[in-house]
C-alpha atoms as a PDB file:
ATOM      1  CA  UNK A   1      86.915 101.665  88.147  1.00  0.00           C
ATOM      2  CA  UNK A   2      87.368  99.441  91.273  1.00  0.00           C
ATOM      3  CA  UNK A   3      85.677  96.155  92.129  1.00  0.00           C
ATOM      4  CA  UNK A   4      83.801  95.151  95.201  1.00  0.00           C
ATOM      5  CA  UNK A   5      82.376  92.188  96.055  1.00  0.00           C
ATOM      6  CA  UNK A   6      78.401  92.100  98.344  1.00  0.00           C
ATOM      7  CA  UNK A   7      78.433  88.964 100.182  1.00  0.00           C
ATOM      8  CA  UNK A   8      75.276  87.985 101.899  1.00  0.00           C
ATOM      9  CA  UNK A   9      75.495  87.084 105.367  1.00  0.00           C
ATOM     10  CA  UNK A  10      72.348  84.316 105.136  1.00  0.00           C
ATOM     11  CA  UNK A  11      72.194  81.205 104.219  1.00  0.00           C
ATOM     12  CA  UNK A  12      74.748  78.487 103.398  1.00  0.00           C
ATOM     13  CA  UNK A  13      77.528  79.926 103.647  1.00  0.00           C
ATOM     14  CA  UNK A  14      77.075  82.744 106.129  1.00  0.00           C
ATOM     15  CA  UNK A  15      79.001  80.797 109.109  1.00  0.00           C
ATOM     16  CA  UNK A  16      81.390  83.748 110.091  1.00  0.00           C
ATOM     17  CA  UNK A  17      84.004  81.693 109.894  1.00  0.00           C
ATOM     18  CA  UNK A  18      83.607  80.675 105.920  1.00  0.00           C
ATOM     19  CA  UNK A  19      82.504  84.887 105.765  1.00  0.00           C
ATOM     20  CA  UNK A  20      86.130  85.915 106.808  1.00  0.00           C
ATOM     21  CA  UNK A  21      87.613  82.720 104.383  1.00  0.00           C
ATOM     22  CA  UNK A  22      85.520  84.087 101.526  1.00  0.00           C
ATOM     23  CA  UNK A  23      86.932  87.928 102.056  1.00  0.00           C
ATOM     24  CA  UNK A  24      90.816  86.675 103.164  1.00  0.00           C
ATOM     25  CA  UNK A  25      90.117  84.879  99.033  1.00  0.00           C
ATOM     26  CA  UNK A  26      88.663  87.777  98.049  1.00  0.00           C
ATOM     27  CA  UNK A  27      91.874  90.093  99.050  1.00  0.00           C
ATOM     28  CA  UNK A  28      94.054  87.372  97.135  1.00  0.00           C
ATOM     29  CA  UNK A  29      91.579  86.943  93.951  1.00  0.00           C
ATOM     30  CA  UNK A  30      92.243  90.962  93.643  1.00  0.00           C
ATOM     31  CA  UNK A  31      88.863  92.459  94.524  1.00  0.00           C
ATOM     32  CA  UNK A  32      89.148  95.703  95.802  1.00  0.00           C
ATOM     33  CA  UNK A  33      86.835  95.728  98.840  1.00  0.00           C
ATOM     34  CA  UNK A  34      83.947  93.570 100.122  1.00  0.00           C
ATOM     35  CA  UNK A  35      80.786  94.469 101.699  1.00  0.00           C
ATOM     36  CA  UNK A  36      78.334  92.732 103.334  1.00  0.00           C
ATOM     37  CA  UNK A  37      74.893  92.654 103.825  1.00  0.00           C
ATOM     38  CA  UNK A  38      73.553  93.947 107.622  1.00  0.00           C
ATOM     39  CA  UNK A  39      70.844  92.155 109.003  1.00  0.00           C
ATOM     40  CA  UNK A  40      69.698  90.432 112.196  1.00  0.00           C
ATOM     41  CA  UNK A  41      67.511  88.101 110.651  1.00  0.00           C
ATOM     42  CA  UNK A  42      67.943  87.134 106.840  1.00  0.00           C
ATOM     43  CA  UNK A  43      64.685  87.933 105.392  1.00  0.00           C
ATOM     44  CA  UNK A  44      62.544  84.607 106.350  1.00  0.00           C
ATOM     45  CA  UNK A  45      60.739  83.030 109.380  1.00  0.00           C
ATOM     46  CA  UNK A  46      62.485  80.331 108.725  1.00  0.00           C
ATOM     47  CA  UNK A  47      65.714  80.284 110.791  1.00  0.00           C
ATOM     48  CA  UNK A  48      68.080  80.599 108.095  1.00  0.00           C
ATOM     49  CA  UNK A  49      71.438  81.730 109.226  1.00  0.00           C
ATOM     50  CA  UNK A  50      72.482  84.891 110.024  1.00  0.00           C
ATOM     51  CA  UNK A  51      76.301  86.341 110.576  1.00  0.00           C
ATOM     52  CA  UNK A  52      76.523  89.624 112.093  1.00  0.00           C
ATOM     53  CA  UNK A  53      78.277  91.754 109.796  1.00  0.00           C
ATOM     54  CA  UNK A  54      80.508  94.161 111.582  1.00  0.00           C
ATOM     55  CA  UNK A  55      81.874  91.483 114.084  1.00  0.00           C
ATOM     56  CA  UNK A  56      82.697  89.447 110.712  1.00  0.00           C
ATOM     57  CA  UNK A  57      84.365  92.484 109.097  1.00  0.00           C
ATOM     58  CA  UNK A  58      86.642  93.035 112.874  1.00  0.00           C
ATOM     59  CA  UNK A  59      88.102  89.282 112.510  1.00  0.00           C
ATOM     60  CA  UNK A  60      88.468  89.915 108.415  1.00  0.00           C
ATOM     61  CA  UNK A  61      90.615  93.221 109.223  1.00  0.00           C
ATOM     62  CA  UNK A  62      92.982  91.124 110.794  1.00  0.00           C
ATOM     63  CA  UNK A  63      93.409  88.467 108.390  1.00  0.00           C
ATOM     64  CA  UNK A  64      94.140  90.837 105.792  1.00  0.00           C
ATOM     65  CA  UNK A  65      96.250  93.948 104.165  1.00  0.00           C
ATOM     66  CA  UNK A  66      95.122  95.564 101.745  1.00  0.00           C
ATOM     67  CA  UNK A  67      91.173  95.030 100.851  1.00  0.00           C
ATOM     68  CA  UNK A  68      88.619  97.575 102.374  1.00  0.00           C
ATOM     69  CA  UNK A  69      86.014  96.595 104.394  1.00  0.00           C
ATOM     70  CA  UNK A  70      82.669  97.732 104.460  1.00  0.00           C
ATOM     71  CA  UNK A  71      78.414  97.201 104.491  1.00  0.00           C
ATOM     72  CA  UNK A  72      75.813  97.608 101.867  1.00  0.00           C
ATOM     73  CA  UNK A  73      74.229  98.318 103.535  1.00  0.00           C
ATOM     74  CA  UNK A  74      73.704  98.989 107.507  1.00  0.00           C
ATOM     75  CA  UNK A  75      70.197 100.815 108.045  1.00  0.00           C
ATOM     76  CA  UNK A  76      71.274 103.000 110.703  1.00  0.00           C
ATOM     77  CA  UNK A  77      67.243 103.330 111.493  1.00  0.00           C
ATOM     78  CA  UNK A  78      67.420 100.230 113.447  1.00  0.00           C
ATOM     79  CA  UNK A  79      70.570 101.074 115.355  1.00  0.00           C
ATOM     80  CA  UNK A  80      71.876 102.891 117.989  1.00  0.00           C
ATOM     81  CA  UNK A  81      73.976 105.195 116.604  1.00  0.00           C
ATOM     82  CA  UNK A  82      76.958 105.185 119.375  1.00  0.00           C
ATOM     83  CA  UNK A  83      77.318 101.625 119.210  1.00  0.00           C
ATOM     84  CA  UNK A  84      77.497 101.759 115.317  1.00  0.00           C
ATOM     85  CA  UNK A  85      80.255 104.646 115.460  1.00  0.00           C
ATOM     86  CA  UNK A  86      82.410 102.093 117.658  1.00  0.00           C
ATOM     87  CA  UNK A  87      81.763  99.098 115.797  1.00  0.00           C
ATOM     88  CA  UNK A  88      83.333 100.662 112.312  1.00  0.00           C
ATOM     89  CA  UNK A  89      86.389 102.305 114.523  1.00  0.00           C
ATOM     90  CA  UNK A  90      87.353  99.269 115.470  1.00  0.00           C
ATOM     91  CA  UNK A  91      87.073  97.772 111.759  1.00  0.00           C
ATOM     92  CA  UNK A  92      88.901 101.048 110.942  1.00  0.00           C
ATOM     93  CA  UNK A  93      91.998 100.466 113.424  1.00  0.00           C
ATOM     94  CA  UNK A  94      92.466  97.085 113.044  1.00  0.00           C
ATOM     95  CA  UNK A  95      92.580  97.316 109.475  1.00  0.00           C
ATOM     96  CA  UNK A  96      94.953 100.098 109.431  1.00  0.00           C
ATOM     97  CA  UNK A  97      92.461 102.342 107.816  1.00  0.00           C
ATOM     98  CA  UNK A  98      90.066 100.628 105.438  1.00  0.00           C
ATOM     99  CA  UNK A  99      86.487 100.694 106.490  1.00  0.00           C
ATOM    100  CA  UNK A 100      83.593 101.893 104.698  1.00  0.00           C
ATOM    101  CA  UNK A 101      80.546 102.445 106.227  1.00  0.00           C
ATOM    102  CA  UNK A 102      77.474 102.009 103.769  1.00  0.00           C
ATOM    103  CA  UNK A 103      74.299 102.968 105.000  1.00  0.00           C
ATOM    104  CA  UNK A 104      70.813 103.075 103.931  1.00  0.00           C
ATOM    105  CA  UNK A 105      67.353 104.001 105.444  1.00  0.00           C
ATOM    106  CA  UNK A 106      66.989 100.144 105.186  1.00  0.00           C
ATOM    107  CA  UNK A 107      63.660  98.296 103.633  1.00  0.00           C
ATOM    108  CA  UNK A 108      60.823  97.345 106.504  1.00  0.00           C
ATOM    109  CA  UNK A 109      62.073  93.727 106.464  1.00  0.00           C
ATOM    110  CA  UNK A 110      61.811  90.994 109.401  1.00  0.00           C
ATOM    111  CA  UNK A 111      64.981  92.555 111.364  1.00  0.00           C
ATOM    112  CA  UNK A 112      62.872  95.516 111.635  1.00  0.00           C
ATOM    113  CA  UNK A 113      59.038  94.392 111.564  1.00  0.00           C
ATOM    114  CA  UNK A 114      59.816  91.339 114.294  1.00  0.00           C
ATOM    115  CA  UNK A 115      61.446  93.303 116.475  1.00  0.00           C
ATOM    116  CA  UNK A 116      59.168  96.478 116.665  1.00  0.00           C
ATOM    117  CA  UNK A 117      61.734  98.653 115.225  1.00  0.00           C
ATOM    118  CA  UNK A 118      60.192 101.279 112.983  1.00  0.00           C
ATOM    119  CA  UNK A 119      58.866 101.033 109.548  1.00  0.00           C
ATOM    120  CA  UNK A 120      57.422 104.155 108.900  1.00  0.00           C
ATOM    121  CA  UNK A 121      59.655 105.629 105.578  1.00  0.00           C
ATOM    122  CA  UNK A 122      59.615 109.786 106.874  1.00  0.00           C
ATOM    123  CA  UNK A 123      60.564 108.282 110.116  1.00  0.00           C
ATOM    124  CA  UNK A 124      63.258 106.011 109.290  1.00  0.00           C
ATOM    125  CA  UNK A 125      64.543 108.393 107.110  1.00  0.00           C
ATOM    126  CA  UNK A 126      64.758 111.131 109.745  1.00  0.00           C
ATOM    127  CA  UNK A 127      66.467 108.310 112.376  1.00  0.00           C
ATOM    128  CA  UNK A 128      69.106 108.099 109.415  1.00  0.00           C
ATOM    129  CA  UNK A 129      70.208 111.533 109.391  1.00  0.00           C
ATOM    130  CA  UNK A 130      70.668 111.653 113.315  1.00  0.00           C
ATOM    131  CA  UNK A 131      72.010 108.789 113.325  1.00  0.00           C
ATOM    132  CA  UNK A 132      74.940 110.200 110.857  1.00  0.00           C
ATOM    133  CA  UNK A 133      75.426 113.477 112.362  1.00  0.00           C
ATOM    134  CA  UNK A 134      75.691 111.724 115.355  1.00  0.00           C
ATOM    135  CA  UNK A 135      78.171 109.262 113.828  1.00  0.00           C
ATOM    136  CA  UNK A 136      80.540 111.545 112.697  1.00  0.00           C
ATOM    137  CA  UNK A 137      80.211 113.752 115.658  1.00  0.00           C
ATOM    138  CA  UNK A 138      81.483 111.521 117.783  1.00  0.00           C
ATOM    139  CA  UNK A 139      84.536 110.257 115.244  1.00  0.00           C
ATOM    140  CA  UNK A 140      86.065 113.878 115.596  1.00  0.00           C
ATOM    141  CA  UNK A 141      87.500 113.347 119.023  1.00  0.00           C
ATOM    142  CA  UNK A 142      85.734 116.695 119.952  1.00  0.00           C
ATOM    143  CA  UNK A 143      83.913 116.975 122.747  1.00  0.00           C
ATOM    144  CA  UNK A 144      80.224 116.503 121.218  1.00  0.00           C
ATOM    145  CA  UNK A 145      76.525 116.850 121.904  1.00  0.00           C
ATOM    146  CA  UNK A 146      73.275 116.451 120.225  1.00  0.00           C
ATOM    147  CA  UNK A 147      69.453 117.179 120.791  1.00  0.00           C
ATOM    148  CA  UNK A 148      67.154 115.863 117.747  1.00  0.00           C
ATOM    149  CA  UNK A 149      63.948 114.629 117.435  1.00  0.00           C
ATOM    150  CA  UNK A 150      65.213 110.400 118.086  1.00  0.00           C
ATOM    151  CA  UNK A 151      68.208 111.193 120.065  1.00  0.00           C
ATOM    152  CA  UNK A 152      70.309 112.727 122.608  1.00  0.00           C
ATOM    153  CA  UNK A 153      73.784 112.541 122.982  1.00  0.00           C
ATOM    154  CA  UNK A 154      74.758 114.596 126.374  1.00  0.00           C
ATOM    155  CA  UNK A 155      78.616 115.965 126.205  1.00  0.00           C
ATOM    156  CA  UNK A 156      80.777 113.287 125.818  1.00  0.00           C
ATOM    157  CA  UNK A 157      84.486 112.609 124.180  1.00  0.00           C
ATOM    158  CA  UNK A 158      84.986 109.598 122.020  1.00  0.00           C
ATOM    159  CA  UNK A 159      87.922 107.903 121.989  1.00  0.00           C
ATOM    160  CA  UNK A 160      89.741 106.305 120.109  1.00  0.00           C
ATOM    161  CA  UNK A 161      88.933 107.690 116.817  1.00  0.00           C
ATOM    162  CA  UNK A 162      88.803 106.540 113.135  1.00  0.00           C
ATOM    163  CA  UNK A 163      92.577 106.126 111.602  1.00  0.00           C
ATOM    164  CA  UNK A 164      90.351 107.941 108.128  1.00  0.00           C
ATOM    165  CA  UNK A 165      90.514 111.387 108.239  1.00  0.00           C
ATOM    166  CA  UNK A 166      88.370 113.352 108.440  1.00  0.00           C
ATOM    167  CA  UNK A 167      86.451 110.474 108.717  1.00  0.00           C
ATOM    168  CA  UNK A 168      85.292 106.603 107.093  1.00  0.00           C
ATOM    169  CA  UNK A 169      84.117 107.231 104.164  1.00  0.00           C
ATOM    170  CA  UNK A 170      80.083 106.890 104.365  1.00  0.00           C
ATOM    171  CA  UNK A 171      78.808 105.958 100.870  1.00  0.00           C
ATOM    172  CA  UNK A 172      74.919 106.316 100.716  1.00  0.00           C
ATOM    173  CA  UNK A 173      72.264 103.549  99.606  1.00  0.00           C
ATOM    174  CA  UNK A 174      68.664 104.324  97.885  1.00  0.00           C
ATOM    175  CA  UNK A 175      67.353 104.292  94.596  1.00  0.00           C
ATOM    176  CA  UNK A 176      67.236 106.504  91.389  1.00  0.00           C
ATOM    177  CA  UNK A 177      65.701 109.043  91.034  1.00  0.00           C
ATOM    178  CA  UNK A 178      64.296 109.304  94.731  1.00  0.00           C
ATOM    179  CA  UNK A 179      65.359 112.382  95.968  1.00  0.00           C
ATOM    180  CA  UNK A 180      65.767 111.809  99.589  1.00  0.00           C
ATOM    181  CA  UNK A 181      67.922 109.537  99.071  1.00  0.00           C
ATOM    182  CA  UNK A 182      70.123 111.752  96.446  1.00  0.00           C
ATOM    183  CA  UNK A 183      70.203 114.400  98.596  1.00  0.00           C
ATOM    184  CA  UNK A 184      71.326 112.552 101.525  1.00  0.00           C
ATOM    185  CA  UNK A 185      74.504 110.436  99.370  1.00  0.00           C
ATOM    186  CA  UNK A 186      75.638 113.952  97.648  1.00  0.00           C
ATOM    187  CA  UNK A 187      76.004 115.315 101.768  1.00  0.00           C
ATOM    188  CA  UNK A 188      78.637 112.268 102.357  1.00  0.00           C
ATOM    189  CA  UNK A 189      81.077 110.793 100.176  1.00  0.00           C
ATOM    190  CA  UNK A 190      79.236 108.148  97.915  1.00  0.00           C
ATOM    191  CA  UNK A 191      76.386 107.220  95.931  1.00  0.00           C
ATOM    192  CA  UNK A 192      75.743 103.544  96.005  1.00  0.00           C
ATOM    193  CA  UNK A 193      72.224 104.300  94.045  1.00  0.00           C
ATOM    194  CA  UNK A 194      73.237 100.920  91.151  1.00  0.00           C
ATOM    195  CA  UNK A 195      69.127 100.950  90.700  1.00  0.00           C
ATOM    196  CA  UNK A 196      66.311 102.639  89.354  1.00  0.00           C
ATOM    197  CA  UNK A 197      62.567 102.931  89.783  1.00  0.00           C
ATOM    198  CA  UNK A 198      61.273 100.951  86.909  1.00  0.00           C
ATOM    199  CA  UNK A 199      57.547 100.173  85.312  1.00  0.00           C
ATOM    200  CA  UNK A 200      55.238  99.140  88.252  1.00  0.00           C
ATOM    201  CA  UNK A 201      57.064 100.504  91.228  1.00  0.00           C
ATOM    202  CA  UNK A 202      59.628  97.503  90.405  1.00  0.00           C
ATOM    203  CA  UNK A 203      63.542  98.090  90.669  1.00  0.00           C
ATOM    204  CA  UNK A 204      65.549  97.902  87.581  1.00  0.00           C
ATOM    205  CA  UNK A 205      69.315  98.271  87.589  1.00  0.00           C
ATOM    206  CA  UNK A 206      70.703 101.615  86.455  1.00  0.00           C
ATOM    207  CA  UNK A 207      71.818 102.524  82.709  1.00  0.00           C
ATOM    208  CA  UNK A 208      74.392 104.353  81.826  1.00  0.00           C
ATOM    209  CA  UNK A 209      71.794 107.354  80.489  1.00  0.00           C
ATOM    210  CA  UNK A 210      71.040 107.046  84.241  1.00  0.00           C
ATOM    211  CA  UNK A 211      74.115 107.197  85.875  1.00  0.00           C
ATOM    212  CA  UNK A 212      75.158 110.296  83.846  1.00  0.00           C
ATOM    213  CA  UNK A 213      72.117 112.347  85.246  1.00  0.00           C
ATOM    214  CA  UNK A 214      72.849 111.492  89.005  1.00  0.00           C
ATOM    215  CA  UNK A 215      76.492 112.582  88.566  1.00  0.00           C
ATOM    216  CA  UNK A 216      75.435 115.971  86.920  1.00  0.00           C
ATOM    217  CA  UNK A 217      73.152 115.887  90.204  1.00  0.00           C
ATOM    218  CA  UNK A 218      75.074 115.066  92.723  1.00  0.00           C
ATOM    219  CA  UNK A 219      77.893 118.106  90.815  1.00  0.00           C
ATOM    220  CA  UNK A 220      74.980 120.756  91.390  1.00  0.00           C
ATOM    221  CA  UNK A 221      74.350 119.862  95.263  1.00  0.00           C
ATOM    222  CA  UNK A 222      77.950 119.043  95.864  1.00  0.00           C
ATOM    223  CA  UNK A 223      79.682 121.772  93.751  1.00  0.00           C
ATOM    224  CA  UNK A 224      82.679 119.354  93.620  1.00  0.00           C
ATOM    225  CA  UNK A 225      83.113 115.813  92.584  1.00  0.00           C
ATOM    226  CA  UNK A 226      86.921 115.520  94.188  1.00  0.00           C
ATOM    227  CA  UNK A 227      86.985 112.472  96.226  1.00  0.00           C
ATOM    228  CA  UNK A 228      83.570 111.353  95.593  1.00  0.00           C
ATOM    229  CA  UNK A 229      82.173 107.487  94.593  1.00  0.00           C
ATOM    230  CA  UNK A 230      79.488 106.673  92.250  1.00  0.00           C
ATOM    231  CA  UNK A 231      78.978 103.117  92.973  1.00  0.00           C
ATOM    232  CA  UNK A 232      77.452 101.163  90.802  1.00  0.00           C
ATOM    233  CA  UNK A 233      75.994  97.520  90.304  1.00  0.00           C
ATOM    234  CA  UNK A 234      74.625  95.798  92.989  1.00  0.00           C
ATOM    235  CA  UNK A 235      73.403  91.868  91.257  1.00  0.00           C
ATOM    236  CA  UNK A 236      75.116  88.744  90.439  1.00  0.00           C
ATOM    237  CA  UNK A 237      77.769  88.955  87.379  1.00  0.00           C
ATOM    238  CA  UNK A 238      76.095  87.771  84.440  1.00  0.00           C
ATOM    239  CA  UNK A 239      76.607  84.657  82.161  1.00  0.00           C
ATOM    240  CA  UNK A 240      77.687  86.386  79.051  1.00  0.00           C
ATOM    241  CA  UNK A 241      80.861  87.963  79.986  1.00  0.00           C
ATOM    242  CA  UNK A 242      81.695  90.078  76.648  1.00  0.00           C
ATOM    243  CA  UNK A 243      78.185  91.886  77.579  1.00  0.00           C
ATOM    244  CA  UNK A 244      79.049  92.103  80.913  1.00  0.00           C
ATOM    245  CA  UNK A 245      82.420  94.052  80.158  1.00  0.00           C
ATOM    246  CA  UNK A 246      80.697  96.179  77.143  1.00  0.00           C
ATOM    247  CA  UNK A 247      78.513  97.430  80.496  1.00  0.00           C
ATOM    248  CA  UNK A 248      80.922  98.053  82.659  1.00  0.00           C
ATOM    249  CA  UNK A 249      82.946  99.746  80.257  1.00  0.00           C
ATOM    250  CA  UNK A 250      79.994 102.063  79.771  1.00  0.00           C
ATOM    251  CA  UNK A 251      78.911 102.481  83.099  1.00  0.00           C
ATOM    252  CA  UNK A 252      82.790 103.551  83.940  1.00  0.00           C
ATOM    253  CA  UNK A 253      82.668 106.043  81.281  1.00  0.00           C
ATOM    254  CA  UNK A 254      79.175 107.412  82.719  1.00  0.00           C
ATOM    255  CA  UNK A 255      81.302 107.940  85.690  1.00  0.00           C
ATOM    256  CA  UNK A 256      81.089 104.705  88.091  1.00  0.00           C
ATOM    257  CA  UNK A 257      84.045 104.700  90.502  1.00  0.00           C
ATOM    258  CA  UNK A 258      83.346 101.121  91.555  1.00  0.00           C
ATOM    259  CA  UNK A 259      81.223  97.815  90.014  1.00  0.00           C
ATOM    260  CA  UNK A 260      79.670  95.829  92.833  1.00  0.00           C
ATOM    261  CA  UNK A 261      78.718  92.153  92.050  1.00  0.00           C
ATOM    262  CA  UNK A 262      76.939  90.144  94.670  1.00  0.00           C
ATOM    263  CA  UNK A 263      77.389  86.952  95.844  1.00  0.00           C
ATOM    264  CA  UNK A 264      73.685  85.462  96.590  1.00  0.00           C
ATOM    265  CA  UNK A 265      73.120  83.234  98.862  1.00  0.00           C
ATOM    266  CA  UNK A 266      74.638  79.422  97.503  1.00  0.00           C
ATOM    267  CA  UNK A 267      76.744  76.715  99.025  1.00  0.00           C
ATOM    268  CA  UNK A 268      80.007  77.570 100.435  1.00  0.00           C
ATOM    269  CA  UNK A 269      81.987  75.331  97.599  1.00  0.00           C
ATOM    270  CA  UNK A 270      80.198  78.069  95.183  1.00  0.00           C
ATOM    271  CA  UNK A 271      81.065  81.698  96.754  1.00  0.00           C
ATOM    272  CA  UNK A 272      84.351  80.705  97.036  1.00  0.00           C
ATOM    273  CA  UNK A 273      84.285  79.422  93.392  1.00  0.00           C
ATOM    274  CA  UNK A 274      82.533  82.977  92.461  1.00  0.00           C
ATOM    275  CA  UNK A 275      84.754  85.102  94.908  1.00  0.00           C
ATOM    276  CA  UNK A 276      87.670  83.359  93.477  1.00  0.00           C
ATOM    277  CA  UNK A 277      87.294  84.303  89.832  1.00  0.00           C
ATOM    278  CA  UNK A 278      88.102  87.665  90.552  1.00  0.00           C
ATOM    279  CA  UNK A 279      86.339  91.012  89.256  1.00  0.00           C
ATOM    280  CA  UNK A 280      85.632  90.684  85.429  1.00  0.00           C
ATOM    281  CA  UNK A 281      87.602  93.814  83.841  1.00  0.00           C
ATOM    282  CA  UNK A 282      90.438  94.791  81.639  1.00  0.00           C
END
């Protein structure tokens, strides 16, 4: 099992420039990949400060070798699809081939809500699924179109492409055991599903028990499990670290390809101090 690192891109230390310092020490702390939060506003009213993620992830690519590069996750309902397919080929090709795109039908926070966006579920569910066929149309090279129900796309050739063939890997957001967004992760090439509907409508993180039902479910839609991430996790690493690695340990054997441990929001001094530590693991 692999080890990524979310980073949030509000708050103290989401100044890009201590963003691409906190992923150039992640690369050298051995983490495996980092991905960062997408939004245009963090979540408040009140100003608090806001990197933009895939501009943060372009200068990172540069500054490093060997970590991948990716969001978690970018709600493709509240962007334009084209711009979003050229944002992560150009993370791609300066990075010499590590970007992951992580998407999600997003929740109906302030990026979306202040700036009229849509909040409707069906409907930013349905602007999702465009928005992906239109994504990876265009990173074929082929001469593509496309008529839905959100968007047109009249013939056009994009170039350059992805270095990932046949494409950046697109691992797939949502919650257990919703299945929309099941469906829609066992179409692409990951499920980033690390929580559950709990008691109350209220998230709880996923359980071994759990995981081991979504990859027998994601086998029956797929047929096939070659090549395919279950990735798992999703909160900040716990205090008790001999629990924490009994967990992981089980959730690997469930099947989890990757852990993901976020960073919350904190002063710079302490994401580097957490990013540092490197991924808890044998």
């Amino acid at each position: 099992m692999r080890h990524c690192l979310n980073l949030a891109t509000g708050g103290a230390y989401a100044d890009p420039r201590t963003l691409i310092e906190l992923v150039v020490a992640a690369e050298r702390s051995g983490w495996d990949a980092v991905l960062l939060e997408d939004y245009i506003v963090y979540q408040s009213i009140d100003g608090i400060p806001t990197a933009d993620s895939w501009t943060v992830l372009a200068a990172a690519a540069v500054m490093t070798t060997r970590i991948r590069l990716g969001t978690a996750v970018t709600p493709l309902a509240r962007r334009r699809p084209w711009h979003v397919a050229r944002e992560v080929t150009t993370v791609d090709r300066l990075s010499g081939g590590r970007a992951i795109l992580g998407v999600g039908v997003g929740d109906a926070e302030l990026s979306f809500t202040a700036f009229g966006e849509e909040t409707e579920l069906r409907s930013r569910a349905e602007l999702l699924d465009e928005a992906l066929r239109i994504v990876t149309g265009l990173w074929t090279g082929e001469p593509f179109t496309f008529s839905g129900r959100h968007f047109t796309v009249s013939e056009i050739l994009f170039q350059p492409t992805p270095v990932q063939r046949p494409r950046v890997p697109i691992w797939v957001g949502g919650v257990w055991p919703r299945r929309g967004p099941i469906r829609r992760a066992a179409r692409w090439d990951g499920a980033m599903l690390g929580w559950k509907v709990g008691q109350e409508g209220k998230d709880v993180e996923m359980q071994p028990e759990d995981l081991r039902a979504l990859v027998e479910e994601v086998r029956r839609q797929r047929g096939s499990l070659d090549d395919y991430e279950f990735v798992m996790g999703g909160r900040e690493r716990g205090a008790n670290e001999e629990a924490e690695l009994e967990h992981l340990r089980a959730m690997a054997a469930a099947g989890a390809t990757w852990w993901v441990e976020w960073v919350a929001p904190c002063s710079a001094e302490d994401a580097l101090r957490r990013v540092a530590r490197g991924p808890l693991g044998d």
